[in-house]
Protein backbone atom coordinates (compact mmCIF):
# COMPACT_ATOMS: atom_id res chain seq x y z
CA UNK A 1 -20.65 -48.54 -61.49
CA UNK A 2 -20.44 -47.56 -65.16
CA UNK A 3 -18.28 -48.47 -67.40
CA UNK A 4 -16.15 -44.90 -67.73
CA UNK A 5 -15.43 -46.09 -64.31
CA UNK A 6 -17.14 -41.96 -62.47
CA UNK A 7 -18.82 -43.87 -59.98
CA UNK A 8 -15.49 -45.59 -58.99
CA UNK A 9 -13.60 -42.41 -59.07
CA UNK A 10 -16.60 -40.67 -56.58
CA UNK A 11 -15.86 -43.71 -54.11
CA UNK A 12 -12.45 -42.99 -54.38
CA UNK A 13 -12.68 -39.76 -53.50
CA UNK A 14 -15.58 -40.24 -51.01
CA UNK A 15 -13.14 -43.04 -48.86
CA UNK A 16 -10.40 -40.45 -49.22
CA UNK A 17 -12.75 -37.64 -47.65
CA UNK A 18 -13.76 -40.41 -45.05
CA UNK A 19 -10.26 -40.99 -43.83
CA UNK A 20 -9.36 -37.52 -43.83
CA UNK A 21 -12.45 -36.66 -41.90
CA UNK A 22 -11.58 -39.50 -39.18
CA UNK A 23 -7.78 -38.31 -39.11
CA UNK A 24 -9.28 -34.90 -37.80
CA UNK A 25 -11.15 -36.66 -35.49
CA UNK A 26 -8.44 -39.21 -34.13
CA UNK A 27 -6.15 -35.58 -33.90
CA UNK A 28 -8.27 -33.86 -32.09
CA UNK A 29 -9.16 -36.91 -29.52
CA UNK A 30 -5.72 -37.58 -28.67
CA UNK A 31 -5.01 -33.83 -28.31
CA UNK A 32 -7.77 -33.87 -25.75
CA UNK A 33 -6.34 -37.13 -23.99
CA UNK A 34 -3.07 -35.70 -23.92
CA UNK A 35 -4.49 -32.66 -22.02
CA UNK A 36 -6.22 -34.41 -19.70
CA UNK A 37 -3.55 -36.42 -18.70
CA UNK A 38 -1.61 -33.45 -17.96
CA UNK A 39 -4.36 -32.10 -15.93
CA UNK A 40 -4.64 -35.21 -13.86
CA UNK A 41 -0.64 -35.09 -13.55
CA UNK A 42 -1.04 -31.72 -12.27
CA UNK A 43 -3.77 -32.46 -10.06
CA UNK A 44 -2.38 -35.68 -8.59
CA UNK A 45 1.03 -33.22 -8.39
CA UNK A 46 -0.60 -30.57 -6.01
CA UNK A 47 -2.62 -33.02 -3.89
CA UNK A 48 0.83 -34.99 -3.37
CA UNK A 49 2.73 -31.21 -2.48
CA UNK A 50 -0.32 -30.49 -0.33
CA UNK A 51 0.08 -33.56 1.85
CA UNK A 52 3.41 -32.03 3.19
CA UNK A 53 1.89 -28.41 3.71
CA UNK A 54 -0.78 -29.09 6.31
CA UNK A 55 -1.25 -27.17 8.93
CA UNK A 56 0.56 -28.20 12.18
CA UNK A 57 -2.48 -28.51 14.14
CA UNK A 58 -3.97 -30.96 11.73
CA UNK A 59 -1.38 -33.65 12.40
CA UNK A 60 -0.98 -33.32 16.28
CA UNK A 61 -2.27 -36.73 17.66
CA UNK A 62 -1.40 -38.53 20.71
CA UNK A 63 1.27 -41.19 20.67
CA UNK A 64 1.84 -41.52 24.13
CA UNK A 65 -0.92 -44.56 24.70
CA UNK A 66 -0.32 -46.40 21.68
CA UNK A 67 -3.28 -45.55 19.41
CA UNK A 68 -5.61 -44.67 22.36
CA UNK A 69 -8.52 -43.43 20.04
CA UNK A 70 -6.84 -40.80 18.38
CA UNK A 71 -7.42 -39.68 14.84
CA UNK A 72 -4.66 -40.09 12.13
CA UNK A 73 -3.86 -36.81 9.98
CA UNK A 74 -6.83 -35.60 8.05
CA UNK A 75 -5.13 -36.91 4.96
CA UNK A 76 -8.54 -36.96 2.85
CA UNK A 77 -9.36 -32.94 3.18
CA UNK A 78 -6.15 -31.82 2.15
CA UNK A 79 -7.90 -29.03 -0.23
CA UNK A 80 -9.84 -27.23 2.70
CA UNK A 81 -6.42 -27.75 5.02
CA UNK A 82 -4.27 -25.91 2.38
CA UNK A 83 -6.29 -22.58 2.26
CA UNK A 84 -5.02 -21.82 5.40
CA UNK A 85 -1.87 -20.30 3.63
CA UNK A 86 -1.20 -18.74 6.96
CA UNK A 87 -0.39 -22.11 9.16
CA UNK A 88 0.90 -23.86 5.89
CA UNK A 89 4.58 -24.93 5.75
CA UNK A 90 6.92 -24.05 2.59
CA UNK A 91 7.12 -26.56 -0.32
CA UNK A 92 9.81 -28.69 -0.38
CA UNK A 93 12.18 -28.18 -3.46
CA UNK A 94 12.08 -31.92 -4.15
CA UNK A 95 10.32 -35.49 -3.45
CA UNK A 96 13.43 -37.16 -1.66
CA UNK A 97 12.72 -33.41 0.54
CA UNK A 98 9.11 -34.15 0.93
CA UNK A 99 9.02 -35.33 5.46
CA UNK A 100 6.07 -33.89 7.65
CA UNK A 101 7.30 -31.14 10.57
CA UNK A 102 5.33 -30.63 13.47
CA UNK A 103 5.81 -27.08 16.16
CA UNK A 104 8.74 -28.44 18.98
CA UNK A 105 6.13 -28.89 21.47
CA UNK A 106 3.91 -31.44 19.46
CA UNK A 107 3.52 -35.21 20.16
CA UNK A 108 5.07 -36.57 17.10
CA UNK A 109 8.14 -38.96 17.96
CA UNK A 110 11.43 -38.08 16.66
CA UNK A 111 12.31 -38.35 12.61
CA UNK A 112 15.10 -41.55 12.23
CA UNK A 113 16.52 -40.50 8.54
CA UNK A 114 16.52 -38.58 5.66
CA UNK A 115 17.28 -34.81 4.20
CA UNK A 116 17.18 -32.60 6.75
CA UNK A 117 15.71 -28.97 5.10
CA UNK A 118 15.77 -25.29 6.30
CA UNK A 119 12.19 -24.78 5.69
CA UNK A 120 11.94 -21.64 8.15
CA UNK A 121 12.95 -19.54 10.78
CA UNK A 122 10.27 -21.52 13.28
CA UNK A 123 11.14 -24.11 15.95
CA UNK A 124 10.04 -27.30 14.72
CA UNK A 125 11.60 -30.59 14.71
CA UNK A 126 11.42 -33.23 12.12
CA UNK A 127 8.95 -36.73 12.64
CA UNK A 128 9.05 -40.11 12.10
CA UNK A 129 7.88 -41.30 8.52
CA UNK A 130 9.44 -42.91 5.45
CA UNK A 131 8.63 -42.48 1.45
CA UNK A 132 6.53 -45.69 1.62
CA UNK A 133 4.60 -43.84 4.44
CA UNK A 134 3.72 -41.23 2.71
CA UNK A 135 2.08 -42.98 -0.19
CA UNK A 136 -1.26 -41.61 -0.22
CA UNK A 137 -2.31 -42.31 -3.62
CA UNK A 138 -4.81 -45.13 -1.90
CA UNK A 139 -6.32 -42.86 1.09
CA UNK A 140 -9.29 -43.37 2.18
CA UNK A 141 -11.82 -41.54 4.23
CA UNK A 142 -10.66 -42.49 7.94
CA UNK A 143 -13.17 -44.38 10.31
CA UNK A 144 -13.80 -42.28 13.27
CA UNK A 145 -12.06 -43.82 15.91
CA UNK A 146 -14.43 -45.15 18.68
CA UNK A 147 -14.04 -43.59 21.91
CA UNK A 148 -14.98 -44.46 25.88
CA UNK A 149 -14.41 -47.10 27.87
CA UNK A 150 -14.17 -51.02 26.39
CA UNK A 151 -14.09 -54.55 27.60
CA UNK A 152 -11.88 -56.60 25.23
CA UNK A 153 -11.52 -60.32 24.86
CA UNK A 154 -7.80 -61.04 24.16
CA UNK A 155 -6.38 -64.50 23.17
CA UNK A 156 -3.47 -65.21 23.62
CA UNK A 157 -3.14 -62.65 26.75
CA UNK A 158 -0.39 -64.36 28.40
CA UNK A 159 2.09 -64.58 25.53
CA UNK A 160 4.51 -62.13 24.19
CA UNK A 161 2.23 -60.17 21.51
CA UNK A 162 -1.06 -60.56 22.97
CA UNK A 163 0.51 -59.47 27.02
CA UNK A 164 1.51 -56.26 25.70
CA UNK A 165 -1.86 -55.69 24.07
CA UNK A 166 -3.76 -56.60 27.48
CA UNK A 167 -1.05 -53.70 29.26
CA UNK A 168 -1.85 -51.06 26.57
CA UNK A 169 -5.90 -51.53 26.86
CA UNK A 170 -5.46 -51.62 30.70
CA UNK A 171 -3.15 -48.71 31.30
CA UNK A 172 -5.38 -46.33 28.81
CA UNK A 173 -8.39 -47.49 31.05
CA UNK A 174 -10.15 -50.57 29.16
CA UNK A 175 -11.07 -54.08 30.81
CA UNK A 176 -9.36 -56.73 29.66
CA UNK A 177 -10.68 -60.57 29.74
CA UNK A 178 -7.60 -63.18 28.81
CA UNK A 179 -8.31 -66.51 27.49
CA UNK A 180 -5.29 -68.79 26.83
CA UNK A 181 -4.58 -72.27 27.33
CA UNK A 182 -1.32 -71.64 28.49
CA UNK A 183 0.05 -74.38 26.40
CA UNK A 184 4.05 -75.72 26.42
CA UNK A 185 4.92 -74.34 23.02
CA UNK A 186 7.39 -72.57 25.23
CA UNK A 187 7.83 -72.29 28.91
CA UNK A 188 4.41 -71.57 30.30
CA UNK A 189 6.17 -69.68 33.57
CA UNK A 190 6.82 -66.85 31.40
CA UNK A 191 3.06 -66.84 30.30
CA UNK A 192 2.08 -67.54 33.90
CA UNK A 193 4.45 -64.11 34.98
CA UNK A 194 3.02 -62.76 32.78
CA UNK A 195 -1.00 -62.64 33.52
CA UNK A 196 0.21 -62.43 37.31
CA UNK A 197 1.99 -59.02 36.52
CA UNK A 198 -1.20 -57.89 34.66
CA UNK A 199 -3.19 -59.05 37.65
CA UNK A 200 -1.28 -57.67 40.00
CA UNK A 201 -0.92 -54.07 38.60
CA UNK A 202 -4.28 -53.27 37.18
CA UNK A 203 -6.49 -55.38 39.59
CA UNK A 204 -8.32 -58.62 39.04
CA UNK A 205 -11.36 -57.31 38.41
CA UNK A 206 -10.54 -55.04 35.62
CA UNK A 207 -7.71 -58.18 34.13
CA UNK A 208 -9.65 -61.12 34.17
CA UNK A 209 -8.21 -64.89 33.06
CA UNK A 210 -10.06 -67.52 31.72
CA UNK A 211 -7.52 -70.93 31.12
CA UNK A 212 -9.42 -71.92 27.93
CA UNK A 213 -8.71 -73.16 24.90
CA UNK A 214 -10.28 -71.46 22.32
CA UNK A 215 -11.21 -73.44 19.97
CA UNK A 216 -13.97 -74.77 22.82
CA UNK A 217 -17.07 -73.32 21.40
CA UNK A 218 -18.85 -73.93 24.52
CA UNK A 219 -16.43 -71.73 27.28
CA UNK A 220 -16.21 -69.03 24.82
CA UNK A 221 -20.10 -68.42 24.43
CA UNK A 222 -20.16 -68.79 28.23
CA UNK A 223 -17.25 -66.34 28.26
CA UNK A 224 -19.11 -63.91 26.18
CA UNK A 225 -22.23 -63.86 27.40
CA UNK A 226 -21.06 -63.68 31.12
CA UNK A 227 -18.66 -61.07 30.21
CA UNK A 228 -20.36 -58.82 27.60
CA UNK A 229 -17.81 -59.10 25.21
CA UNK A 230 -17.92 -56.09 22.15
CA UNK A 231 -14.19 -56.30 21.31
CA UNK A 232 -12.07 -58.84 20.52
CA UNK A 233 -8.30 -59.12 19.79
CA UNK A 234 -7.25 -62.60 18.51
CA UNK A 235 -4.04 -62.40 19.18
CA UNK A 236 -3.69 -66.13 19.84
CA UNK A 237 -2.36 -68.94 17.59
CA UNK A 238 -0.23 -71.57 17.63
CA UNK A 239 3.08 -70.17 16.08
CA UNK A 240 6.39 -70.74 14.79
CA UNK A 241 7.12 -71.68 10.71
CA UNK A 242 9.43 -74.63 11.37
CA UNK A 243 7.42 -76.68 13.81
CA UNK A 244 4.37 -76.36 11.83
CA UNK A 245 6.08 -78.02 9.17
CA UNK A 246 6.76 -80.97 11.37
CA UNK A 247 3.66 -81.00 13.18
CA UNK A 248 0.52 -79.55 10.65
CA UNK A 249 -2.29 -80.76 12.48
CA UNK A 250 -1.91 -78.82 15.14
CA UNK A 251 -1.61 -75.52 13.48
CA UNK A 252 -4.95 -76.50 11.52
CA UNK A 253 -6.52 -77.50 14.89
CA UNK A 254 -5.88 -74.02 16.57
CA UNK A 255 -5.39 -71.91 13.92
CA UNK A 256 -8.24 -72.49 11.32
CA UNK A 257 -10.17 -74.48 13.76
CA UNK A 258 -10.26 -71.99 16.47
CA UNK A 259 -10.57 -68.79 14.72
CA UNK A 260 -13.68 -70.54 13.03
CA UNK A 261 -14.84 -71.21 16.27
CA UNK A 262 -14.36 -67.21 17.73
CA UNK A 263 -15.67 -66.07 14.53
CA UNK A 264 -19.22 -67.72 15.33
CA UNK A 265 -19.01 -66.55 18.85
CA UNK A 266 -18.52 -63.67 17.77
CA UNK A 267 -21.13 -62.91 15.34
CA UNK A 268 -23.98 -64.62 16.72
CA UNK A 269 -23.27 -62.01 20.01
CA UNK A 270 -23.22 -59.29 17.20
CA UNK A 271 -19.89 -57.66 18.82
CA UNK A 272 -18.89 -54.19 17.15
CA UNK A 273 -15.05 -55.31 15.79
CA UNK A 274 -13.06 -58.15 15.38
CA UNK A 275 -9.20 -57.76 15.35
CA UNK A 276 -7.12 -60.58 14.51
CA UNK A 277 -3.22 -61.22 14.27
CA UNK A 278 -1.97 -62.74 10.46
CA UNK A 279 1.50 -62.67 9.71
CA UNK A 280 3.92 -61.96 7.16
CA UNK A 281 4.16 -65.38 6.01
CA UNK A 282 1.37 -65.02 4.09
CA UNK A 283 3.51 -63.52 1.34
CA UNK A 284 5.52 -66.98 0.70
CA UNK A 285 7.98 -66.37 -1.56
CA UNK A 286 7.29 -62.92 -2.64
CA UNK A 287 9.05 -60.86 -5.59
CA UNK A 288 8.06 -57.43 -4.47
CA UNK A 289 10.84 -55.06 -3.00
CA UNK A 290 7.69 -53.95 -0.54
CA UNK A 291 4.79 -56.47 0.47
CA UNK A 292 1.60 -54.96 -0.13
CA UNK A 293 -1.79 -56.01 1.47
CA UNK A 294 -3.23 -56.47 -2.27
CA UNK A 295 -0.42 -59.11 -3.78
CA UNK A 296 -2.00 -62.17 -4.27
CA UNK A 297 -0.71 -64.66 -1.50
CA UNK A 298 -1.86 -68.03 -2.80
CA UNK A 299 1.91 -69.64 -2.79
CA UNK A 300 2.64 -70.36 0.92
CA UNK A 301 5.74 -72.13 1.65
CA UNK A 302 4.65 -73.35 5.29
CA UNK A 303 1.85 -75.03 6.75
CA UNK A 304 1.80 -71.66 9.43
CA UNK A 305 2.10 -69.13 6.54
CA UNK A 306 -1.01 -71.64 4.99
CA UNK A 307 -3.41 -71.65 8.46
CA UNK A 308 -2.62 -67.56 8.43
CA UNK A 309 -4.05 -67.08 5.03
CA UNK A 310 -6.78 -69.48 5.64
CA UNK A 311 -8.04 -67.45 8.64
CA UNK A 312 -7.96 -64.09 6.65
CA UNK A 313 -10.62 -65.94 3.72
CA UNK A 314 -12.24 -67.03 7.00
CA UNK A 315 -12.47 -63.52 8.40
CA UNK A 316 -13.77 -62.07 4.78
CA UNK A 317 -16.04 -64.66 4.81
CA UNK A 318 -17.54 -63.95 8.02
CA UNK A 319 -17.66 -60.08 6.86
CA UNK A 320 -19.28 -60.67 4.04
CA UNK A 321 -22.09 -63.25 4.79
CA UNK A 322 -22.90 -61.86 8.48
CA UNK A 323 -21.89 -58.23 8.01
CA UNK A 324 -19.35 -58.76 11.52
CA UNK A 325 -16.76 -55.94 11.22
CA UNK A 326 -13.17 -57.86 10.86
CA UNK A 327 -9.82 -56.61 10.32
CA UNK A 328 -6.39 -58.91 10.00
CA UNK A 329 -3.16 -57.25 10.62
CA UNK A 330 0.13 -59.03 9.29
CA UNK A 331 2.48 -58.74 11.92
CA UNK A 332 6.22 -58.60 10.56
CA UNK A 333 8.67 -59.93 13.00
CA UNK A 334 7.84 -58.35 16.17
CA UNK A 335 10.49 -58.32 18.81
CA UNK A 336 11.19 -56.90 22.19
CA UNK A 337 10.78 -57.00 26.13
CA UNK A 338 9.22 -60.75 27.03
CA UNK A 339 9.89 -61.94 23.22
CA UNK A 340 9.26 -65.38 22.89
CA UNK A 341 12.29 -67.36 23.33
CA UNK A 342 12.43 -70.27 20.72
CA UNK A 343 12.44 -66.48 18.29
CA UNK A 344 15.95 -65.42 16.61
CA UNK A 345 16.12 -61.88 18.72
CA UNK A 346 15.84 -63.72 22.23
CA UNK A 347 17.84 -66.60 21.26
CA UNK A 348 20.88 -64.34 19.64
CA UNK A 349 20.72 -61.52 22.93
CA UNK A 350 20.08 -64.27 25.66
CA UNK A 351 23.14 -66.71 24.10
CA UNK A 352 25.67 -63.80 22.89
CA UNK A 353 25.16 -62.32 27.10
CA UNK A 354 26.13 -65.59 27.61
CA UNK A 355 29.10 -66.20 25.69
CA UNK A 356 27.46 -69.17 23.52
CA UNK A 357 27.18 -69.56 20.06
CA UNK A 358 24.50 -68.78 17.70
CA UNK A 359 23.19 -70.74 14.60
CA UNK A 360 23.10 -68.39 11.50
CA UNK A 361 20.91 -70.39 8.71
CA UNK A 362 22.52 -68.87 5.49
CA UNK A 363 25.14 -66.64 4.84
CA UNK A 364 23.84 -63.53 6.91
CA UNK A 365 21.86 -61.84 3.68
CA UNK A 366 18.20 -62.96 4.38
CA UNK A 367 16.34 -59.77 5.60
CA UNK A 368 13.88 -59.05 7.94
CA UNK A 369 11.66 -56.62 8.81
CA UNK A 370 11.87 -56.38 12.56
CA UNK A 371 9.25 -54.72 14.59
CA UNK A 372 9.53 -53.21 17.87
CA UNK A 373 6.85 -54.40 20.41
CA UNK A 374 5.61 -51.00 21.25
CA UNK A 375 4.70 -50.21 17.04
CA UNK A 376 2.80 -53.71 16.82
CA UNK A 377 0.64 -53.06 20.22
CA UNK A 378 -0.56 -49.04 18.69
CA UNK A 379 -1.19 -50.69 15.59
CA UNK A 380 -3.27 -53.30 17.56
CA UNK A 381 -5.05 -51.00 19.29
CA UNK A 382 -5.97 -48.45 16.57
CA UNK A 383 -7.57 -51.40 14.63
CA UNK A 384 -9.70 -51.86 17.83
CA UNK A 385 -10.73 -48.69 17.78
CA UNK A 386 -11.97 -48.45 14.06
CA UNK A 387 -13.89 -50.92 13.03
CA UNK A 388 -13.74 -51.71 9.60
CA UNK A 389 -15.90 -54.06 7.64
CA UNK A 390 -13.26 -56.31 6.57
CA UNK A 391 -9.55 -55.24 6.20
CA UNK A 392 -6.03 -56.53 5.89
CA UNK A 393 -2.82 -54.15 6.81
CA UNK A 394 0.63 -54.78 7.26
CA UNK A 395 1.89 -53.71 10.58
CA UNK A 396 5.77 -53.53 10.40
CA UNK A 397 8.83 -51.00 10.60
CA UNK A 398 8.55 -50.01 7.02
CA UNK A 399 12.31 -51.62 6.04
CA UNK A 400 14.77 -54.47 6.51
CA UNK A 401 17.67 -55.15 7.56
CA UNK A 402 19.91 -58.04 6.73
CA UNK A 403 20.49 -61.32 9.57
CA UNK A 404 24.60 -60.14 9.54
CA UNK A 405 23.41 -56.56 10.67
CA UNK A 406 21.20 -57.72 13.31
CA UNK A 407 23.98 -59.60 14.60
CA UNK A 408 26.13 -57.07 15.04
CA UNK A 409 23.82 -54.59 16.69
CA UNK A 410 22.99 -57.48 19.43
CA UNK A 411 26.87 -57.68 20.03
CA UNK A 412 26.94 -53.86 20.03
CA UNK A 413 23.93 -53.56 23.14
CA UNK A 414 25.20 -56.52 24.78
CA UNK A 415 29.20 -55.57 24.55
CA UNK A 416 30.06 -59.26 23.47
CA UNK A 417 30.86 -60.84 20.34
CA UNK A 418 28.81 -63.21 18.92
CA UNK A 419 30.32 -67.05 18.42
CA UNK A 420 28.62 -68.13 14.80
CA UNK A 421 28.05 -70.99 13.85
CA UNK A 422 27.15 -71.19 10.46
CA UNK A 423 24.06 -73.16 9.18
CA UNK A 424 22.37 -74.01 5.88
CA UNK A 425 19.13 -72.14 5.16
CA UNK A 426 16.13 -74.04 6.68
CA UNK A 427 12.99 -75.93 5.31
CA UNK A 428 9.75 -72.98 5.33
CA UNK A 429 12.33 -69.67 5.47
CA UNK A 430 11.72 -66.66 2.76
CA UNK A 431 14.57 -64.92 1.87
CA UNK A 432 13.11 -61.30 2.94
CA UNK A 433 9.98 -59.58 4.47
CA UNK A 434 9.61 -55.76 3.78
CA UNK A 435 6.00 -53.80 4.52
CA UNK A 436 4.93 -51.47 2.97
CA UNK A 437 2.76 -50.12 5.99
CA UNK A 438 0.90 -46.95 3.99
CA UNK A 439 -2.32 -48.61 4.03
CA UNK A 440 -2.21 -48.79 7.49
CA UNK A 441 -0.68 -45.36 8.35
CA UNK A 442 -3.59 -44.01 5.55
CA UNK A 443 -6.56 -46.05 7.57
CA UNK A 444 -5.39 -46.37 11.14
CA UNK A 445 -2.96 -43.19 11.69
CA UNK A 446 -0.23 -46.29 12.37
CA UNK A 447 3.26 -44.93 11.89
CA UNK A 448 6.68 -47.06 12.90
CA UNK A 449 8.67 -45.03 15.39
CA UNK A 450 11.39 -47.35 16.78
CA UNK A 451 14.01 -48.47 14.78
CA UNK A 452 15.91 -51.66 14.91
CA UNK A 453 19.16 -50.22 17.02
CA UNK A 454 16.87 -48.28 19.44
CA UNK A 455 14.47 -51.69 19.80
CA UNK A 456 17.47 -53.98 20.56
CA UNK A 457 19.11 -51.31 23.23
CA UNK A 458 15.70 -51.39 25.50
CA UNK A 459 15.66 -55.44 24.55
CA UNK A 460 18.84 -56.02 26.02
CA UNK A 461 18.44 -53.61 28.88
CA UNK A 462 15.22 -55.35 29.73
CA UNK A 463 16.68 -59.27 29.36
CA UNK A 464 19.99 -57.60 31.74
CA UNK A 465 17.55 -56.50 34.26
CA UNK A 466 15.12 -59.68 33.83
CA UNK A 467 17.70 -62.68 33.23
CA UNK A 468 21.45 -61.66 33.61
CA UNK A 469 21.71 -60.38 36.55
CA UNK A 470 19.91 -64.14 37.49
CA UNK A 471 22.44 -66.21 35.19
CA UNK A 472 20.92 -66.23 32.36
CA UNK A 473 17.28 -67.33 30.68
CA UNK A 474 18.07 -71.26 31.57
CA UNK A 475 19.23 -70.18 35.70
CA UNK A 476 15.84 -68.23 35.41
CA UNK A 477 13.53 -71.20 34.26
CA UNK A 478 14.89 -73.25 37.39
CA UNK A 479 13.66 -70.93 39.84
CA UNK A 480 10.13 -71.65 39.44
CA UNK A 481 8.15 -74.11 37.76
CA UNK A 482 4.62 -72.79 35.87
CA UNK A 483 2.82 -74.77 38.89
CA UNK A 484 3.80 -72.30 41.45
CA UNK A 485 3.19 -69.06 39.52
CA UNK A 486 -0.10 -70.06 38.48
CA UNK A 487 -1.33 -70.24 42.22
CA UNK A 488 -0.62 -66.44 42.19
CA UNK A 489 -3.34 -65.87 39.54
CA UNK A 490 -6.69 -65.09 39.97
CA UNK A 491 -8.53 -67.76 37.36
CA UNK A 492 -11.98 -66.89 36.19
CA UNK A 493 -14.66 -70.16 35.16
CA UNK A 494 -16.60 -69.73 32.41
């Protein structure tokens, strides 16, 4: 620098140069950021109008055997589907408009809400989904469903859940093989009626039982070996959130402890998928308005909702070090025909029919998310048929509804008005579930389609036909003990 100070007033104007140079810059790089956002708005725009202008024919899939192998909509070549301008539908004016259609003769169940629109002239009729259904922002490409005959292992056969699953594999043409312990949680004659219906329907030979517990390592190789297991659903577990509290061990022992076990059955027979039953629990005391399978669930509030989580790390585990294909589905207050009766929905029908009160634990506003029997099972049974390496998806109605609502629908179905007794909220309860079920409606093709009202009017008409016209669940029970139903069942030895 001299001392007439030119070299400072070149650095000057240099740095001035500099910044002017970089402002250029800076401009032009946001200008290009700003464009591409609006070209990935845009994009992200049409692929989200093209969901709901797919061809009809792309969306027709069977319903009528819950899941059965059938493919969900082809969700991930929406690009291809919507140069067929001739078979596409009319844009909706709006996202609240936004519902999938389907011709009048398709296999679609019936739409339960929203806007209705006048897209056309054509005869079509509108089908079951909900905004949080049609989130496909996380799509991916579908596994293809795996098709022909199976022979599945199913826990837990003789209770509610995994009974229902056993029916569904053996009515679309699978074998079934039950294992269950047939323990006293509740009264073992319904779990003893239960496999003897089975039995009796579909054949012996095609509905074998095996009175096991589970967590035995040695039955369940025997059991797998002798029986050629490929499939399993775990539907089995010691359940309820309230007991567990009082009693932890034992939810460790058969939970964690026996899905352990199964899992190292399973993989050392290399079987081709692995489905096992979580629950919603796992969300403890979550903030979200929907759950979604990718919150972190590290805060449970009961020793259940604990053993549930634990056997999902299990699962991953066993996915990741042995390469066994695993998928957990969180079940969200499933209810229905042969429900479990220590659960709220049997209780509240079975003691309203009966002109007793009911114990309401709050003041009516904690929300569930009840799920119909019949949405749970296709969920169940699409997982079977895709194997996945390891994945987690909420299977639930998509909503909630509030304790004092379900009330009242129960006293609308069963014409009687429910005595209340009202109770402080209990030790281990969350103050709402809601799924958020796109994942699994964007992997498995899984899509709600009975609603609360509808599931409580075939629950009621089945506990009339089952247990009313008998006097009632506790008349029922007298009429014969576990010991005499289970000499009507054909019991396998491992």
């Amino acid at each position: 620098m001299t001392n007439d100070g030119s070299e400072i007033k070149g650095e000057r104007s240099g740095g001035g140069m500099s910044r002017a140079v970089l402002l250029n810059v800076s401009a032009f790089l946001a200008l290009v950021v700003v464009l591409g956002l609006i070209a990935v708005v845009n994009y992200e725009d049409y692929n989200d109008n093209m969901v709901y202008s797919l061809p009809v024919q792309q969306h027709r899939t069977n319903q009528n055997t819950r899941g059965g192998g059938q493919q969900p909509p082809e969700l991930m070549q929406q690009a291809s589907l919507a140069s067929s301008s001739s078979a596409a539908f009319s844009q909706p004016k709006n996202k609240e408009e936004r519902v999938l259609w389907e011709d009048e003769d398709g296999e679609f169940p019936e739409y339960t809400g929203g806007i209705d629109i006048d897209i056309d002239n054509s005869p079509r009729r509108r089908l079951t989904t909900t905004e949080n259904l049609m989130d496909t922002s996380t799509c991916q490409p579908e596994v293809e469903p795996l098709v022909g005959k199976k022979k599945v292992l199913v826990t837990g056969g003789g209770g509610f859940i995994g009974s229902h699953v056993a029916e569904a594999l053996l009515e679309r043409g699978d074998d079934v093989v039950i294992v269950d312990e047939m323990n006293d949680y509740y009264d073992p004659a319904i779990k003893w009626t239960n496999i003897r219906n089975l039995q009796k329907k579909y054949g012996v030979e095609r509905c074998k039982f095996f009175q096991y517990d589970f967590t035995k390592f040695d039955p369940m190789w025997n059991i797998f070996k002798k029986e050629k297991i490929q499939f399993v659903a775990h539907i089995g577990a010691r359940a309820g959130v309230r007991p567990s509290i009082e009693n932890p061990y034992l939810y460790i022992h058969s939970n964690i402890k026996g899905t352990t076990k199964l899992l190292e059955v399973a993989r050392l027979f290399s079987i081709q998928n692995f489905v096992y039953a979580s629950s919603s629990s796992v969300y403890g005391l979550s903030q979200s308005t929907k759950f979604k399978e990718d919150e972190k669930c590290d805060k449970p509030v009961s020793p259940y909702a604990a053993t549930k989580r634990s056997t999902e790390l299990l699962a991953h585990s066993y996915s990741a070090s042995y390469q066994l294909n695993v998928t957990g589905l969180r079940f969200f207050t499933v209810f229905g025909p042969r429900g479990r009766p220590d659960m709220a929905p049997f209780k509240f029908v079975d003691r309203v029919s009966q002109r007793q009160s009911i114990d309401m634990f709050g003041d009516g506003r904690t929300s569930r998310d009840y799920t119909y029997i019949d949405d749970i099972v296709n969920g169940v049974v699409r997982a079977l048929d895709r194997p996945h390496k390891t994945q987690v998806f909420n299977l639930g109605q998509g909503g909630g509804a509030k304790l004092a609502e379900f009330i009242g629908l129960v006293e609308k179905h069963t014409g009687k008005k429910a005595i209340i007794n009202r109770m402080p909220m209990q030790l281990g309860d969350v103050p709402y579930t809601s799924a958020d079920v796109s994942k699994a409606y964007c992997y498995l093709g899984y899509v709600p389609t009975v609603t609360l009202d509808e599931g409580l009017r075939k629950t009621v008409e089945w506990y009339n036909a089952t247990y009313l016209t008998r006097g009632g669940y506790k008349a029922v029970q007298k009429e014969k003990s576990f010991a005499e139903l289970s000499v009507e069942v054909s019991i396998s030895k491992a």
